[in-house]
Protein backbone atom coordinates (compact mmCIF):
# COMPACT_ATOMS: atom_id res chain seq x y z
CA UNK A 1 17.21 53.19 -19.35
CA UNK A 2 18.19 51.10 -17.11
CA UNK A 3 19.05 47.77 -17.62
CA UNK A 4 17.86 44.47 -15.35
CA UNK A 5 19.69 42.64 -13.09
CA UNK A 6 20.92 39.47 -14.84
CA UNK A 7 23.24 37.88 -12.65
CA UNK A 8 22.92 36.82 -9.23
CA UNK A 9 25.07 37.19 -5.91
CA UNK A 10 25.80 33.62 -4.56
CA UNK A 11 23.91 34.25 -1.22
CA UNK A 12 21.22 35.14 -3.34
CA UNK A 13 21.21 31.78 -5.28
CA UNK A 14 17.76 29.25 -4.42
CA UNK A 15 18.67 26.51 -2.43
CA UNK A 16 18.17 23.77 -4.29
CA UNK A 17 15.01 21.30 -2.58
CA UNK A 18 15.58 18.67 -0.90
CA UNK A 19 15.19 15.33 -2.47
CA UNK A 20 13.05 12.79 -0.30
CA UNK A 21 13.37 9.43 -1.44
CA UNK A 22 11.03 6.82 -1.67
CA UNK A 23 11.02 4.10 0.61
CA UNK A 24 12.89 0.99 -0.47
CA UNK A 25 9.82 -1.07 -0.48
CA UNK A 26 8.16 0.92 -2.88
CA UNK A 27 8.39 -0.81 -5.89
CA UNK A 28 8.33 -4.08 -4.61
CA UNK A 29 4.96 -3.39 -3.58
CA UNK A 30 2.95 -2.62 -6.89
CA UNK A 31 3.38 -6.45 -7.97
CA UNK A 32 2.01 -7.62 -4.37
CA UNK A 33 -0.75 -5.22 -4.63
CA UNK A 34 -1.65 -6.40 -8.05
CA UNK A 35 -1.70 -9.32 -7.24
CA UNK A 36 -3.38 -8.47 -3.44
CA UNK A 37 -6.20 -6.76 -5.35
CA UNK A 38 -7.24 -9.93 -7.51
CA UNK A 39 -7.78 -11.79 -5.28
CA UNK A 40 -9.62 -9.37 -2.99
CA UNK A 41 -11.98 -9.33 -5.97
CA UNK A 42 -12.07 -12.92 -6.64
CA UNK A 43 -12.96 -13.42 -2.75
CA UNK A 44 -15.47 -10.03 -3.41
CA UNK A 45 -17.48 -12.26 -6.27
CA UNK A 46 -17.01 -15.81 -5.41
CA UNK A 47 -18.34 -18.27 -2.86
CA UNK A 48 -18.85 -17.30 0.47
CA UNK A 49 -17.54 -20.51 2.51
CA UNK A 50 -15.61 -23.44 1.12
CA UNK A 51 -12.11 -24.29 0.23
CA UNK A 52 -12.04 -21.87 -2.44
CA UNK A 53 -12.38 -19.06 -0.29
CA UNK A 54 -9.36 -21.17 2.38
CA UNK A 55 -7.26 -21.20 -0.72
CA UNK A 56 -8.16 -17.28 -1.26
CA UNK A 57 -7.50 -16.05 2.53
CA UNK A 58 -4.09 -18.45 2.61
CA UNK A 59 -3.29 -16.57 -0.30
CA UNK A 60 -4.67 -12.99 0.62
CA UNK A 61 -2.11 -13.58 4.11
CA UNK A 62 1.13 -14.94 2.06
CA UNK A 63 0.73 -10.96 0.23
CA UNK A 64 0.23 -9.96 3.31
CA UNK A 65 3.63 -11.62 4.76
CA UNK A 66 5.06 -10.53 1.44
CA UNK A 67 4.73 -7.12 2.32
CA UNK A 68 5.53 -7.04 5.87
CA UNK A 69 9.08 -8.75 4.63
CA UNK A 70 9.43 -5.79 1.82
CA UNK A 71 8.76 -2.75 4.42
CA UNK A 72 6.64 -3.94 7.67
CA UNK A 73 3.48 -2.28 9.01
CA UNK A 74 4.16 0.69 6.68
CA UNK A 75 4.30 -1.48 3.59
CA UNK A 76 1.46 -3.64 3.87
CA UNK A 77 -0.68 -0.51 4.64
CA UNK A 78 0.63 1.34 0.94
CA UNK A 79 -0.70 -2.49 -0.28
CA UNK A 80 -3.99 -2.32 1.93
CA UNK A 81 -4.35 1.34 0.39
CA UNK A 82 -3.54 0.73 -2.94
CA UNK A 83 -6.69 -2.14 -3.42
CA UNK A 84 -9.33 -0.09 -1.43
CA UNK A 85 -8.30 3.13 -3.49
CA UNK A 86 -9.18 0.65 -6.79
CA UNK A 87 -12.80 0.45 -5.93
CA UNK A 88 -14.06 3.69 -3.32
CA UNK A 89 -17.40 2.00 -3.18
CA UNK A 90 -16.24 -1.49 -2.08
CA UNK A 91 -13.03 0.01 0.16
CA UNK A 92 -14.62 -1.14 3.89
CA UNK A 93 -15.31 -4.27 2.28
CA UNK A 94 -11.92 -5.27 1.07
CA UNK A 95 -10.37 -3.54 4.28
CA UNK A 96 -12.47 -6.16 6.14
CA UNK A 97 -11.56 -8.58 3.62
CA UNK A 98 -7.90 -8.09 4.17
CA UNK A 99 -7.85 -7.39 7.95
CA UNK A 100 -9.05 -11.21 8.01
CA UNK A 101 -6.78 -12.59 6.35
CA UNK A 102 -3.95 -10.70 8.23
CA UNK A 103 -4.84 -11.35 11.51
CA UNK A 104 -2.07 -12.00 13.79
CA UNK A 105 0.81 -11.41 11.07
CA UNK A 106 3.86 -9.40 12.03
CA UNK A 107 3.71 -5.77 11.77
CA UNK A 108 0.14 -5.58 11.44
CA UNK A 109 -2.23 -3.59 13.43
CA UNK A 110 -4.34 -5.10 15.82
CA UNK A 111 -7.88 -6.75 15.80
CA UNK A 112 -10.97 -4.01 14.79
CA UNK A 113 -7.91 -0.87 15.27
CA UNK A 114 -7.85 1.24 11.95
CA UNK A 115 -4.77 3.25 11.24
């Protein structure tokens, strides 16, 4: 009988895989895109003109400007991402919502241009 092989030649060893780490940014940006997606929804079921919805977009862009600061473009899209993913059905709408209230911030993409 012969027995199996139990040890293992050191060329023969698995590499070990290689560890990809998270961006810095990344956990910064779960509390802005909390925060991001409520009041995406409070814009989504509230007025439609007035200085509610000013006091909404001012705040929708300072989450905005909170992410660029934490990670730039690539942050604020994980954020964008994040409160579109929450709702499939309303996605284009709070894309819209949000791409309105960034307009013209650093690191954001430009006017009607989707990633």
């Amino acid at each position: 009988m012969i027995r199996p092989r139990t040890t293992m030649l050191s060329s023969a060893a698995p590499h070990a895989p290689e560890i990809l780490s998270a961006p810095p940014w990344q956990d910064t940006i779960v509390p802005i895109a909390e925060a991001l997606l409520s009041l995406v929804s409070a814009v989504e079921n509230g007025p439609t003109a007035g200085p509610a919805v000013k006091a909404f977009q001012a705040a929708i862009r300072r989450k905005g400007e909170e992410a660029s600061a934490a990670g730039g473009r690539e942050a604020m899209e994980s954020a964008l991402r994040i409160v579109a993913d929450a709702a499939q059905d309303r996605a284009e709408r709070r894309d819209r919502i949000i791409g309105q209230a960034w307009a013209g911030l650093h690191d954001w993409r430009p006017e009607g241009r989707q990633p």
